[in-house]
C-alpha atoms as a PDB file:
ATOM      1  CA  UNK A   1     102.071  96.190 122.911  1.00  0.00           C
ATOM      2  CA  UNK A   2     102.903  96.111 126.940  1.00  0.00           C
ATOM      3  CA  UNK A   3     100.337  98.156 128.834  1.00  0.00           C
ATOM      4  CA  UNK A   4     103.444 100.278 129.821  1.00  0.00           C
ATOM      5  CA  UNK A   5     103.801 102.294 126.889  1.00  0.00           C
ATOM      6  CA  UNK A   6      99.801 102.514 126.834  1.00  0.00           C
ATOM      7  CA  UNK A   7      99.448 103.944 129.909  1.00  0.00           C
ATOM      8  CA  UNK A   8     102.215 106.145 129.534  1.00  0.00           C
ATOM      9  CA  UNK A   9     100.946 107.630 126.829  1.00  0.00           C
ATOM     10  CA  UNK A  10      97.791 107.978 129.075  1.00  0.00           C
ATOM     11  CA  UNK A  11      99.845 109.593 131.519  1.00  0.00           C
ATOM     12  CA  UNK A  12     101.115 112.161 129.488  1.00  0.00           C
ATOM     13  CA  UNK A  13      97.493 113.326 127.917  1.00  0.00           C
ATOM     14  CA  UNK A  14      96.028 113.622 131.889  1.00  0.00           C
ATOM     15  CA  UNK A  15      99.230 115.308 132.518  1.00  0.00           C
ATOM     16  CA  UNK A  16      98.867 117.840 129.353  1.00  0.00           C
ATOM     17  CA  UNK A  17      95.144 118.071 130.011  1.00  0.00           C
ATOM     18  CA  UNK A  18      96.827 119.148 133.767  1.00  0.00           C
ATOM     19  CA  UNK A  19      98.749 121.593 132.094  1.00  0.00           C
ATOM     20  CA  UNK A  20      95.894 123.392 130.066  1.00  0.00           C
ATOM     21  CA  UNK A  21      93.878 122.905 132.770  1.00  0.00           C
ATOM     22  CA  UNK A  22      96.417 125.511 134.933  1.00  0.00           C
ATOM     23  CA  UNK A  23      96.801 127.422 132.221  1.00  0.00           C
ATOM     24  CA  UNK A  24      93.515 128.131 131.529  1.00  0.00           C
ATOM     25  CA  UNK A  25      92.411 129.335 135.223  1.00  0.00           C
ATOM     26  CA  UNK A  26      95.237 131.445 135.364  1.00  0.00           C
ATOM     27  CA  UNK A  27      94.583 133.225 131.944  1.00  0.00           C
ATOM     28  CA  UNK A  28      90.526 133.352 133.144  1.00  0.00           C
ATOM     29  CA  UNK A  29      91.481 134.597 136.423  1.00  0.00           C
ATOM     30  CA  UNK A  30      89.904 131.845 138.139  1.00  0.00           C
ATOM     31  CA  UNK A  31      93.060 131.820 139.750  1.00  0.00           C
ATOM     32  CA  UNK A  32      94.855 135.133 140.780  1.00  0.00           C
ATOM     33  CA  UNK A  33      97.993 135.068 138.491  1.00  0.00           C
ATOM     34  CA  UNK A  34      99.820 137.534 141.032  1.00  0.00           C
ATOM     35  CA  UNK A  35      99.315 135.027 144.166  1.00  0.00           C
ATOM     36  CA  UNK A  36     101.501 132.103 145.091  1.00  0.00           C
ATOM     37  CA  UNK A  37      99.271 129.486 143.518  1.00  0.00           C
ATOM     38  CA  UNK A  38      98.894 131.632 140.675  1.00  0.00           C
ATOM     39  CA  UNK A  39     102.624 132.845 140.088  1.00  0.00           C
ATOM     40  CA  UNK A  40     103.270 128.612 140.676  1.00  0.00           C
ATOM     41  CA  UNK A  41     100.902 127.711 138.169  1.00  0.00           C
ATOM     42  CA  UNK A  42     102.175 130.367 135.783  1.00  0.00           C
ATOM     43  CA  UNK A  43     105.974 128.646 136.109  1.00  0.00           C
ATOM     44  CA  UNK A  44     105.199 125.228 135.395  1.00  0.00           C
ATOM     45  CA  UNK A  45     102.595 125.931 132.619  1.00  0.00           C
ATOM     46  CA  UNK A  46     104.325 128.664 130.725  1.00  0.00           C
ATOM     47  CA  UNK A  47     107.115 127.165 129.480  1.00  0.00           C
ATOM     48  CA  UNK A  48     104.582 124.442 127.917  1.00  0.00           C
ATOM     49  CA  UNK A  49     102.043 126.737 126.891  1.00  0.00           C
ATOM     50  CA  UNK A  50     104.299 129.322 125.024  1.00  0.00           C
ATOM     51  CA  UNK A  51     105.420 127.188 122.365  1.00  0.00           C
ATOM     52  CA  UNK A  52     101.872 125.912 121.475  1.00  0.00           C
ATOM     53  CA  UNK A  53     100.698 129.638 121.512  1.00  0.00           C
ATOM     54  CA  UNK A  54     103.228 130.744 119.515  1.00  0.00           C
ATOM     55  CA  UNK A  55     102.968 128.481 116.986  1.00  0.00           C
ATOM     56  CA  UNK A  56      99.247 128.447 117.159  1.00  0.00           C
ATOM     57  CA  UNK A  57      99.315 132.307 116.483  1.00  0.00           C
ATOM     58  CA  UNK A  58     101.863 131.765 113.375  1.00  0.00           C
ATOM     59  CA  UNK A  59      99.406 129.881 112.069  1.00  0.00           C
ATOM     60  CA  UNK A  60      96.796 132.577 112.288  1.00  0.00           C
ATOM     61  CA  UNK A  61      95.109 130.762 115.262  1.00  0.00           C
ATOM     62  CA  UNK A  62      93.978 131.840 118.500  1.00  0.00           C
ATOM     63  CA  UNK A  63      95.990 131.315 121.404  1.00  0.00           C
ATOM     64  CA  UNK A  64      93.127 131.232 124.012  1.00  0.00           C
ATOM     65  CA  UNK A  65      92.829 127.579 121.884  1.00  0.00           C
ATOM     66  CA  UNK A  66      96.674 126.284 122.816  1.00  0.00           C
ATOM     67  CA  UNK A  67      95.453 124.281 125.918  1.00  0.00           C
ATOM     68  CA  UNK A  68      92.799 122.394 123.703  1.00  0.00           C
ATOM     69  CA  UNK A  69      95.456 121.838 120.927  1.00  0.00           C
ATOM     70  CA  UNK A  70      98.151 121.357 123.580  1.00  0.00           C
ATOM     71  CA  UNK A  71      95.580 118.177 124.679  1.00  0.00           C
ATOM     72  CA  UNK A  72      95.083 117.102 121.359  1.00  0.00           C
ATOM     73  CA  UNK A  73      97.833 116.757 119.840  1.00  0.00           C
ATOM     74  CA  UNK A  74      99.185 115.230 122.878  1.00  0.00           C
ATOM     75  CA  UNK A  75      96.779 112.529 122.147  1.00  0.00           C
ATOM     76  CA  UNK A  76      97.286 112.127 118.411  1.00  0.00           C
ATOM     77  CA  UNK A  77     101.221 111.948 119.065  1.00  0.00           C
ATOM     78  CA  UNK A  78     100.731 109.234 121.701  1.00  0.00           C
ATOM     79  CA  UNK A  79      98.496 107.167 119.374  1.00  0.00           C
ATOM     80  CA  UNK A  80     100.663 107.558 116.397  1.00  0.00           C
ATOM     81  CA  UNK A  81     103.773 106.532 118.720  1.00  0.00           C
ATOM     82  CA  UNK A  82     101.508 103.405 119.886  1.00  0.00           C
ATOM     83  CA  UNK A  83     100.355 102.435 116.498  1.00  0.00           C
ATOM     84  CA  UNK A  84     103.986 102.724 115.015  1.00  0.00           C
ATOM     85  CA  UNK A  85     105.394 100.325 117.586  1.00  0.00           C
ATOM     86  CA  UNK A  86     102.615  97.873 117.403  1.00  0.00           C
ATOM     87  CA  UNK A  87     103.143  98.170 113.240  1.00  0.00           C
ATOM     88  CA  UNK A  88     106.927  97.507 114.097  1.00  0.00           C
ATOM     89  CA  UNK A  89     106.687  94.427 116.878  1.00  0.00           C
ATOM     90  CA  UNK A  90     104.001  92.620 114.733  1.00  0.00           C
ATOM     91  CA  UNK A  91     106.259  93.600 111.638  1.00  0.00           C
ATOM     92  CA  UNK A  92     109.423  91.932 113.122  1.00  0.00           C
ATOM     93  CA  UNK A  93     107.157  88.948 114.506  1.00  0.00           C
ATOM     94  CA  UNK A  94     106.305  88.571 110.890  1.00  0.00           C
ATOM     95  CA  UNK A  95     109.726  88.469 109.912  1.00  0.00           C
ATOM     96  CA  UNK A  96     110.551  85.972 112.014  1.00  0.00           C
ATOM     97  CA  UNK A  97     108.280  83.977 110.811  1.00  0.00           C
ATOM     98  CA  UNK A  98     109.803  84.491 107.057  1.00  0.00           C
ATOM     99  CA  UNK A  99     112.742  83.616 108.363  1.00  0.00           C
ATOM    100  CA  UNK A 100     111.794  80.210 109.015  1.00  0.00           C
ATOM    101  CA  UNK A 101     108.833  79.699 106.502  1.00  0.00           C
ATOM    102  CA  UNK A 102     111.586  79.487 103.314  1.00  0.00           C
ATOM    103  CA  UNK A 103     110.441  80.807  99.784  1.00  0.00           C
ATOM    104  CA  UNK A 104     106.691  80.869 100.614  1.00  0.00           C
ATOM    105  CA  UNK A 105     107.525  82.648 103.399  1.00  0.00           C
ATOM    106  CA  UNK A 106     109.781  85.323 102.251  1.00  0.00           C
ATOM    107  CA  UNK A 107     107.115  86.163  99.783  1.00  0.00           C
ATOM    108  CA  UNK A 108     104.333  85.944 102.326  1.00  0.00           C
ATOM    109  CA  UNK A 109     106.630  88.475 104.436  1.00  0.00           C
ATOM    110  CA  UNK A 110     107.267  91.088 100.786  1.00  0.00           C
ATOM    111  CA  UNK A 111     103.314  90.739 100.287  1.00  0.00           C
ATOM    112  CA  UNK A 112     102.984  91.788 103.850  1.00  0.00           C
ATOM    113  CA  UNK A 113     105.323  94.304 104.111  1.00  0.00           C
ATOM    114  CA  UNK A 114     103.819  96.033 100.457  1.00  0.00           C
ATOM    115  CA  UNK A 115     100.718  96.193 101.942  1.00  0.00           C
ATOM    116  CA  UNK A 116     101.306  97.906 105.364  1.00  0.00           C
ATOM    117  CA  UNK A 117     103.467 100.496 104.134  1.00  0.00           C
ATOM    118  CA  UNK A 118     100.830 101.423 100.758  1.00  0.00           C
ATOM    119  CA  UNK A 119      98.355 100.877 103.307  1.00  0.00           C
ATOM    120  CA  UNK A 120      99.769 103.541 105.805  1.00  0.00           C
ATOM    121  CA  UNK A 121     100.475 105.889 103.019  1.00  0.00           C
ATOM    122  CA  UNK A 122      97.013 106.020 101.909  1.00  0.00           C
ATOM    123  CA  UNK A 123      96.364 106.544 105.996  1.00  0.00           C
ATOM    124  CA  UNK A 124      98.974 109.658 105.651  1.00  0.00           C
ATOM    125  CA  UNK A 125      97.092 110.607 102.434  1.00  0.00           C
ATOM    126  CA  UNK A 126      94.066 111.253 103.716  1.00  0.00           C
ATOM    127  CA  UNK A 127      94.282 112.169 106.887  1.00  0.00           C
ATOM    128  CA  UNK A 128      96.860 115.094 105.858  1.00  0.00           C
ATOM    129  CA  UNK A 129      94.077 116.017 103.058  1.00  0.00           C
ATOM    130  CA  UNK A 130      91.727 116.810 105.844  1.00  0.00           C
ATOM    131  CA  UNK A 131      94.254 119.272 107.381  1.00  0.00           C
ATOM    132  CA  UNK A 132      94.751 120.623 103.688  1.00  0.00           C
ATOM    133  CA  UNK A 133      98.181 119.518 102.961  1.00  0.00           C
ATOM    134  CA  UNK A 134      98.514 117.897  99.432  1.00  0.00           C
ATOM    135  CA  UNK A 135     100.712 116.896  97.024  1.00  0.00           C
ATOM    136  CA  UNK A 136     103.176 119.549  97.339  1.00  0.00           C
ATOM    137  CA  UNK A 137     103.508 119.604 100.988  1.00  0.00           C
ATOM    138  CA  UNK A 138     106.907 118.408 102.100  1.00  0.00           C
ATOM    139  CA  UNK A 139     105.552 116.103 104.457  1.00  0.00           C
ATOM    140  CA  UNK A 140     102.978 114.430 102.925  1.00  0.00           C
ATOM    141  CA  UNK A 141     104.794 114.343  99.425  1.00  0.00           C
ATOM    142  CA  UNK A 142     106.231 110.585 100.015  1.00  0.00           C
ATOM    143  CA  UNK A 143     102.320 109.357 100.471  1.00  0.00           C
ATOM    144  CA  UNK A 144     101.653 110.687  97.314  1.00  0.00           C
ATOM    145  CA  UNK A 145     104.752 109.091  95.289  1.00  0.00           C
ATOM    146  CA  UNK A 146     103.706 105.792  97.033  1.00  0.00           C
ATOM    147  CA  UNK A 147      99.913 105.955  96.233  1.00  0.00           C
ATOM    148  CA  UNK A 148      99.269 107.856  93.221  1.00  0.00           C
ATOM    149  CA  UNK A 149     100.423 104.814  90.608  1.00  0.00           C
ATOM    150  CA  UNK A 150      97.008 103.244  92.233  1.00  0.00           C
ATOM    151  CA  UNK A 151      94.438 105.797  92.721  1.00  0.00           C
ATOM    152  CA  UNK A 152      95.031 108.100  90.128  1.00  0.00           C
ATOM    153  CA  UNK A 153      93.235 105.211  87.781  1.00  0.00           C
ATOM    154  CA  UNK A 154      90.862 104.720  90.554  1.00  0.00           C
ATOM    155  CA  UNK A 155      90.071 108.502  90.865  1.00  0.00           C
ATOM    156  CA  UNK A 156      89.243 108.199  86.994  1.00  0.00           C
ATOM    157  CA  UNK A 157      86.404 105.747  87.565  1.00  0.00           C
ATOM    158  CA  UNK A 158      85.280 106.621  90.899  1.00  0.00           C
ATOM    159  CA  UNK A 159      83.800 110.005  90.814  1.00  0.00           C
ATOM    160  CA  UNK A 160      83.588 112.210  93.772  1.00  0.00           C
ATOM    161  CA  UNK A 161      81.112 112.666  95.954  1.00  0.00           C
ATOM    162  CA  UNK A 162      80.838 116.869  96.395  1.00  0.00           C
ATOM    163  CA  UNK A 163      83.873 117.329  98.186  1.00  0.00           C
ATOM    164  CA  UNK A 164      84.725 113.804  99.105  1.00  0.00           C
ATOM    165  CA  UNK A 165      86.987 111.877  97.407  1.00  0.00           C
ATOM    166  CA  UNK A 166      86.109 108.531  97.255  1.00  0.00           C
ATOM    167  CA  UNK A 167      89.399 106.836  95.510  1.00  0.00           C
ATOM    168  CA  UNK A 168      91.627 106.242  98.416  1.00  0.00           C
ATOM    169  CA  UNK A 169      89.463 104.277 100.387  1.00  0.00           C
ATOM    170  CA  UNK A 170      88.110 102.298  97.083  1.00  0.00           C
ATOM    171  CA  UNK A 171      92.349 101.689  96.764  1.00  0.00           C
ATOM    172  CA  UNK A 172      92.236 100.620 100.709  1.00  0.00           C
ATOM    173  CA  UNK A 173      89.257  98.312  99.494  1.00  0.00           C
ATOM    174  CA  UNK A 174      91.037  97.177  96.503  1.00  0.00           C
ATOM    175  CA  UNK A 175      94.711  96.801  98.116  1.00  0.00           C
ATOM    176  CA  UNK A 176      93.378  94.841 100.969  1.00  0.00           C
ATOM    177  CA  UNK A 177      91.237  92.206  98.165  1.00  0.00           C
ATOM    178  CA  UNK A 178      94.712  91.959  95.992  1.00  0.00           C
ATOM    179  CA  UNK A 179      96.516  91.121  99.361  1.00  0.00           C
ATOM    180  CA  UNK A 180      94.227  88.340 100.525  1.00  0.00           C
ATOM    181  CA  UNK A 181      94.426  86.874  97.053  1.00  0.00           C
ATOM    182  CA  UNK A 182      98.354  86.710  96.626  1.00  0.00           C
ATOM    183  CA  UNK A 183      98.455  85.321 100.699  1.00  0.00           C
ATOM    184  CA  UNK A 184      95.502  82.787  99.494  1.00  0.00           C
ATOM    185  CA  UNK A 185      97.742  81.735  96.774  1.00  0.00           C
ATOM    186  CA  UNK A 186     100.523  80.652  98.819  1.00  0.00           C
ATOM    187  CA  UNK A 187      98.714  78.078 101.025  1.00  0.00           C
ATOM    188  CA  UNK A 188      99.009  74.358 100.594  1.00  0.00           C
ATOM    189  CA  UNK A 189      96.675  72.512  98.325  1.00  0.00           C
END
């Protein structure tokens, strides 16, 4: 991935970090929000800030928090957007590499492609368990149509831990041993 889109990404968190940063010593009155610096911080962090608030406060959050949130998921968008294109360029390099590789290849590239997108669902899976969206969330709904057909019969054998549920990363484990085998199958002699 070209440092450009890295450090863009950068960019933007220093530059939301910026933005709470404002924010937050005009709300503390660190800042006068009536003075010129104030009033000027006020206009170019307000129209950031109010979304975040308001949603924040739908949510049944606090909006003294939207600056921190603001940050973080500032962060979390970047690295998803960096970790997406990365999946895609070495995705397409792989292709390319079908292309010209004949049977073997093509099946090398199906194997491949399986495995990143189960292995990204299981990501989704449990990532959106630990903001407590499940099965029936509309978002997180494909990860579980792509992923329960493996750890539902893991989950039967693997028992959890208190409130940690062990199967998905035992299917990570498992998914990532099948995928080595089928690739190790397809090389010469």
């Amino acid at each position: 991935m070209p440092a450009v889109f890295r450090y863009t990404v950068f960019g933007l968190v220093v530059l939301a970090a910026l933005v709470a940063l404002g924010s937050w010593l005009v709300r503390t009155r660190r800042v006068s929000p009536f003075g010129v610096f104030g009033r000027g911080l006020r206009s170019v962090t307000d129209p950031i800030m109010r979304p975040v608030e308001r949603r924040l406060v739908r949510m049944g959050g606090n909006p003294v928090h939207a600056g921190g949130w603001l940050v973080v998921l500032t962060a979390v968008a970047g690295i998803v957007l960096l970790s997406l294109a990365g999946w895609l360029v070495s995705t397409f390099q792989t292709a390319q590499a079908a292309a010209s590789g004949g049977p073997r290849g093509t099946f090398r590239l199906i194997v491949d492609l399986a495995y990143r997108i189960l292995f990204a669902a299981l990501i989704v899976r449990v990532i959106a368990a630990w903001f407590g969206m499940f099965r029936y969330s509309r978002w997180v709904r494909p990860a579980y149509i792509l992923t329960d057909w493996f750890v539902e019969p893991i989950r039967r054998v693997v028992p959890p831990l208190g409130a940690f549920d062990l199967s998905p990363l035992v299917a990570m484990f498992a998914l990532s041993i099948l995928r080595q085998i089928l690739l190790s199958s397809l090389r010469p002699g």
